[in-house]
Protein backbone atom coordinates (compact mmCIF):
# COMPACT_ATOMS: atom_id res chain seq x y z
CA UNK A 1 -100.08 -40.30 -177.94
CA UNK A 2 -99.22 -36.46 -178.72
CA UNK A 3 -96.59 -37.61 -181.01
CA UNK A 4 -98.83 -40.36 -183.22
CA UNK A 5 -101.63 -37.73 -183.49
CA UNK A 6 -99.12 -35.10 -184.61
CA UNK A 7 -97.60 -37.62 -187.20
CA UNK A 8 -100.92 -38.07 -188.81
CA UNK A 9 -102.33 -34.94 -189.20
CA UNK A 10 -98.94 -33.52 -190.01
CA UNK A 11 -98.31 -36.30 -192.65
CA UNK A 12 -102.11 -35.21 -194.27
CA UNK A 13 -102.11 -34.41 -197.56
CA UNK A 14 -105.11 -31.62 -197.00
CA UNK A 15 -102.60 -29.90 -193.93
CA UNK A 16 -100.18 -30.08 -196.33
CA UNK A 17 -102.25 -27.74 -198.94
CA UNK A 18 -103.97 -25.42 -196.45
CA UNK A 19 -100.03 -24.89 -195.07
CA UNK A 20 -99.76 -23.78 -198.77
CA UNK A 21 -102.14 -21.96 -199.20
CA UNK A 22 -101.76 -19.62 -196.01
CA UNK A 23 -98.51 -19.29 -197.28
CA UNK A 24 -99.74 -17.84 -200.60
CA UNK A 25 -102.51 -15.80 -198.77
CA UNK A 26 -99.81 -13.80 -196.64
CA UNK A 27 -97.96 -13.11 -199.80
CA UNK A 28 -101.03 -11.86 -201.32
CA UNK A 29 -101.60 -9.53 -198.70
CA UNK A 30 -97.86 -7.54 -199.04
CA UNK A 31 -98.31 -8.03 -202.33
CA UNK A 32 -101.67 -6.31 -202.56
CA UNK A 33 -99.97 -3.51 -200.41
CA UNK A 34 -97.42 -2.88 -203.02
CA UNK A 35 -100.11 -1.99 -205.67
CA UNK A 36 -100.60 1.16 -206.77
CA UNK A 37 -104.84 1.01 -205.60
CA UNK A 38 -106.48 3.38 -204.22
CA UNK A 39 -110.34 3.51 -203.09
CA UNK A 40 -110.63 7.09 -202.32
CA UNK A 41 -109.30 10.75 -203.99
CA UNK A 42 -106.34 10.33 -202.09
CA UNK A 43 -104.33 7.84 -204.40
CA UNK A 44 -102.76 5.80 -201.22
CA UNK A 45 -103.17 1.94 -200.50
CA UNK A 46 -106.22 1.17 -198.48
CA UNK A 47 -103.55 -1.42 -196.41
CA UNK A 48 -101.51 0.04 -193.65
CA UNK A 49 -98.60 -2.16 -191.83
CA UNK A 50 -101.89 -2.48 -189.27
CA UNK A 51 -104.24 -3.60 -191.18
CA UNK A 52 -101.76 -6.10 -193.53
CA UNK A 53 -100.45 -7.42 -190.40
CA UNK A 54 -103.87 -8.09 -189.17
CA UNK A 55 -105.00 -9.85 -192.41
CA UNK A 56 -101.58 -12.27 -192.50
CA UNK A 57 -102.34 -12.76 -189.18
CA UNK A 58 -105.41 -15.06 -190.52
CA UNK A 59 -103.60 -17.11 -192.61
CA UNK A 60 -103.66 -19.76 -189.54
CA UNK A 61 -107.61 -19.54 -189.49
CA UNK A 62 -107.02 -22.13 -192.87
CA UNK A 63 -104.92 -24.48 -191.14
CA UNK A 64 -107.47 -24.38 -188.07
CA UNK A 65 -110.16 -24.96 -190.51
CA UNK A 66 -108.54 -28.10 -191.91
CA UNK A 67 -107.70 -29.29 -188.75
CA UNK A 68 -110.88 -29.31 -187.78
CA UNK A 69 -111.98 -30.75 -190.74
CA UNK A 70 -109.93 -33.81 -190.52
CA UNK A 71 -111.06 -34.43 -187.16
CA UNK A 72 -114.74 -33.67 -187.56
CA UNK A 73 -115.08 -36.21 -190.23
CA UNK A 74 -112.79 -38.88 -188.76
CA UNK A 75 -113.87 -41.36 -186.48
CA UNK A 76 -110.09 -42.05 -185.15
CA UNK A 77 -109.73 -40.09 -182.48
CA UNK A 78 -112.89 -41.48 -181.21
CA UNK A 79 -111.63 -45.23 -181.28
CA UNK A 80 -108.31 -44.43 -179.73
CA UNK A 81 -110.37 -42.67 -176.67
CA UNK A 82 -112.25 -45.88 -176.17
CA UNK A 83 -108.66 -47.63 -176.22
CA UNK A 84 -107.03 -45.15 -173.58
CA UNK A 85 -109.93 -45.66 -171.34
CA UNK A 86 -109.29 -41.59 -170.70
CA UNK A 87 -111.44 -39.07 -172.65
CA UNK A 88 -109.84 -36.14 -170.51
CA UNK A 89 -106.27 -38.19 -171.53
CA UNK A 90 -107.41 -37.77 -175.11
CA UNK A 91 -109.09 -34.10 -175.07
CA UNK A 92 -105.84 -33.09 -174.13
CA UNK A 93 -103.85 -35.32 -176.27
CA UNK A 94 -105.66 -33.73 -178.98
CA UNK A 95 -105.85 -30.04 -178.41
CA UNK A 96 -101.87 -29.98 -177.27
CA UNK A 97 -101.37 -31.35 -181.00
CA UNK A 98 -103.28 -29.39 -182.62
CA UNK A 99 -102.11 -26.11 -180.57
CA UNK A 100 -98.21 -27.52 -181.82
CA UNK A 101 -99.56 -27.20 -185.43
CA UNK A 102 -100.61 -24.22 -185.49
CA UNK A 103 -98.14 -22.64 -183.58
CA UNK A 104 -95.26 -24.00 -185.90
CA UNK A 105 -96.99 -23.23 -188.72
CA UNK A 106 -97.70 -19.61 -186.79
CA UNK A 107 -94.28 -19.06 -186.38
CA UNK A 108 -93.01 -19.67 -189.92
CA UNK A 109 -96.24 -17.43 -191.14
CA UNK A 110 -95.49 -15.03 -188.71
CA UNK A 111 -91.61 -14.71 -189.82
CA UNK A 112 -92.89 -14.60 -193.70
CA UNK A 113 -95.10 -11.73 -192.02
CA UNK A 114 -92.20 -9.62 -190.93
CA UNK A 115 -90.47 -10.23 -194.28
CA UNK A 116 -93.19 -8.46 -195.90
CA UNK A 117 -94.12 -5.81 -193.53
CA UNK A 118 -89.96 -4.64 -193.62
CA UNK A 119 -90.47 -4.96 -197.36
CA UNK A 120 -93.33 -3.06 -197.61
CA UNK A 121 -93.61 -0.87 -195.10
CA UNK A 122 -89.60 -0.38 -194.07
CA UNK A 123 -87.72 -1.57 -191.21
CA UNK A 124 -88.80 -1.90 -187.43
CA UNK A 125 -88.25 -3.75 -184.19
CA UNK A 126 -88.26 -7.35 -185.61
CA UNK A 127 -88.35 -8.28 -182.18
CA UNK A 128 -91.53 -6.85 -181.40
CA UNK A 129 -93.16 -8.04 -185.13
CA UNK A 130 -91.90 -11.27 -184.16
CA UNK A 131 -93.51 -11.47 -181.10
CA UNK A 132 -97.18 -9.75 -182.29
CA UNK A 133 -97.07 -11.74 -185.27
CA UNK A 134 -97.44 -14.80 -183.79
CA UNK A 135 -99.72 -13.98 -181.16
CA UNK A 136 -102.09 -12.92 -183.33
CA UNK A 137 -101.46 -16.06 -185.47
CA UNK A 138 -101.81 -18.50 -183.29
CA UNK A 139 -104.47 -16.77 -181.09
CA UNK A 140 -106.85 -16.69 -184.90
CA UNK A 141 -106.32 -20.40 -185.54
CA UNK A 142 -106.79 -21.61 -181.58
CA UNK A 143 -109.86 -19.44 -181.87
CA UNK A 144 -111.04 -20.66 -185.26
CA UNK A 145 -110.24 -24.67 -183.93
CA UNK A 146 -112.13 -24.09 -180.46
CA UNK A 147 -115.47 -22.69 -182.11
CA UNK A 148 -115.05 -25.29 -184.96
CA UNK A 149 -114.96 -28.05 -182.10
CA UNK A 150 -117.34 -26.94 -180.19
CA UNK A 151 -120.14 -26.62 -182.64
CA UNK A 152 -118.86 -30.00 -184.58
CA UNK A 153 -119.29 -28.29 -188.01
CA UNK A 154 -116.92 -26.23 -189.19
CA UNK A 155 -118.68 -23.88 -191.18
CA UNK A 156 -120.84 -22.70 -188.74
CA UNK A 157 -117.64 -22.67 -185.99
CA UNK A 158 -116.00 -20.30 -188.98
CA UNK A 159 -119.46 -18.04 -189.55
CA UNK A 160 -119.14 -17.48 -185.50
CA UNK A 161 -115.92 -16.46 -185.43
CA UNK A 162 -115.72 -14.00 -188.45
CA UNK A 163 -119.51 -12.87 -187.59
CA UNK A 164 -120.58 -12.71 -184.15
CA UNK A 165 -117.96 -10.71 -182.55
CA UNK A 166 -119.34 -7.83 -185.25
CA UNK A 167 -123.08 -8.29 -184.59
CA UNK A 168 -122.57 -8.48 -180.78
CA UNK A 169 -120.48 -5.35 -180.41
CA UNK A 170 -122.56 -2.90 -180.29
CA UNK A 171 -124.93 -4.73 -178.09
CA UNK A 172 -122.21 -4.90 -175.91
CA UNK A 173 -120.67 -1.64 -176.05
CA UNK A 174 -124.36 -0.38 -175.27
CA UNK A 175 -124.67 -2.11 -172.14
CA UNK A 176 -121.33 -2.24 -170.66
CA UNK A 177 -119.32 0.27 -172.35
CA UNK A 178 -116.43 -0.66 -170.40
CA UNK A 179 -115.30 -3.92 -172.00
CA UNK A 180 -114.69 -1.97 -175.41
CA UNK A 181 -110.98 -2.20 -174.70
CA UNK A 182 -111.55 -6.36 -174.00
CA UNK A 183 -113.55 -7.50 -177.06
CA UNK A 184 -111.71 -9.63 -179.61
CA UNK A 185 -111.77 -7.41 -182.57
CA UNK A 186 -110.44 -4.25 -180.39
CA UNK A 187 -107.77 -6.55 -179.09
CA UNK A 188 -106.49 -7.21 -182.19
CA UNK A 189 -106.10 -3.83 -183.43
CA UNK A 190 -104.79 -2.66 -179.93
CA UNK A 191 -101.89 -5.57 -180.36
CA UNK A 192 -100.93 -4.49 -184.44
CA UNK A 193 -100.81 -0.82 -183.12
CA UNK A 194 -97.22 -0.53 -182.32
CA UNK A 195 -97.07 -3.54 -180.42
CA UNK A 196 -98.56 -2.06 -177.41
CA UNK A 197 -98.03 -3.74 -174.27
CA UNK A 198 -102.08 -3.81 -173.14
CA UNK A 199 -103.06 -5.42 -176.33
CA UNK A 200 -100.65 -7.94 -175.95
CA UNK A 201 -101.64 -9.10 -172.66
CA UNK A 202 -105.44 -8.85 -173.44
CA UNK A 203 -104.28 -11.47 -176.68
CA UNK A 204 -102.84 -13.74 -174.16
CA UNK A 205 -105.86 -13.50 -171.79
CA UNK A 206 -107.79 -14.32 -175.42
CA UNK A 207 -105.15 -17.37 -176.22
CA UNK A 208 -105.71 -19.02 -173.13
CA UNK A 209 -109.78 -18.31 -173.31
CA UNK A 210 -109.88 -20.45 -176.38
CA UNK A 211 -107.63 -22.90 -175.61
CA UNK A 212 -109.40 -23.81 -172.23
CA UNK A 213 -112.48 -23.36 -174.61
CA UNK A 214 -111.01 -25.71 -177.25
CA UNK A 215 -110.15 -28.48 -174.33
CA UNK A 216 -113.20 -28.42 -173.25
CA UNK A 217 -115.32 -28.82 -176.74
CA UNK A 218 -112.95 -31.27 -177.45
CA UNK A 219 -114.22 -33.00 -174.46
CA UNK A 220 -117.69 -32.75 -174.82
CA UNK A 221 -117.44 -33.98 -178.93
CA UNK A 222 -115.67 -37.42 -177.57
CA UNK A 223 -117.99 -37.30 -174.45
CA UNK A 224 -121.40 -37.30 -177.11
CA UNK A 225 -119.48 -39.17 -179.68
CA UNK A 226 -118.76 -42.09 -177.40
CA UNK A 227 -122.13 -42.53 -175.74
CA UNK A 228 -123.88 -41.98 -179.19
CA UNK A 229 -121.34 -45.28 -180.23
């Protein structure tokens, strides 16, 4: 079942161009980097290996976005749950797909990463780009599929993941100061900053939040889908 679900999202024309196009937004980022800008006195590029490894590292979020897209507006998946008998069988069929996708495409965006942060911003341990790139890859476009799922609209799945985590922060922080090191936005920047070892285990805490998540939207949407049909 994993396989035939793979082969026709993967043989999608619209995967095909969001695959594209996170291609092309990585190389805008280095390539951005490279420029001579400057929004201050100082005269040096607003984009530090950091924050252009951060910004590559959404690239995925437009594959997640498509993904969900595709699956939102199809009534497939649906079908074929009535026709395994399973909706648990075909949560998971689904999400382990979609999880493959990404983390290909992840991989590949995450090695066309490293090419431009050694470019850019000289050489370093590869090893340990390697390994942060595609965390933070695939943990953005498991993140971006789970919300998108889970609200069945992908807009609005999108506007929570780029928007709450920034409004709810400083509630947060107020009220229990100590999860500043856990929330989603610190955990990114703890992970691009030298690859430290606590950010990378908070990301894989993080990866395995929304994937649980994304299992069980996917779920509920065939659970409401099927006893609305």
């Amino acid at each position: 079942m994993v396989k035939a679900l793979l082969y026709k999202d993967v043989t999608s024309r619209p995967l095909r161009i969001a695959c594209l196009t996170a291609m092309c937004w990585v190389i805008v980022v280095y390539a951005v980097a490279l420029m001579p800008i400057s929004m201050d006195e100082s005269g040096n590029n607003p984009l530090n290996a950091e924050s252009s490894m951060t910004l590559a590292s959404q690239a995925t979020v437009i594959i997640a976005v498509v993904l969900s897209n595709i699956e939102i507006g199809s009534g497939e998946t649906v079908m074929a749950a009535l026709i395994a008998g399973s909706r648990r069988r075909m949560a998971y069929a689904l999400i382990t797909e979609k999880v493959v996708i990404i983390l290909i495409a992840g991989l590949f965006l995450a090695m066309l990463d490293i090419i431009g942060n050694v470019v850019v911003y000289g050489d370093g341990d590869v090893g340990c780009l390697l390994l942060c790139c595609l965390l933070l890859a695939v943990m953005n476009g498991i993140a971006a599929l789970s919300l998108s799922m889970f609200t069945g609209n992908v807009l609005l799945g999108l506007s929570i993941y780029l928007f709450v985590p920034i409004l709810l922060k400083p509630f947060i922080m107020y009220l229990i100061p100590a999860t500043n090191g856990l929330s989603y936005p610190e955990t990114i920047r703890a992970a691009t900053a030298d690859c430290s070892l606590v950010g990378t285990l908070v990301s894989i805490m993080w990866l395995l939040v929304f994937i649980i998540a994304g299992y069980a939207a996917m779920g509920l949407r065939l659970h409401r889908a099927i006893d609305m049909g």
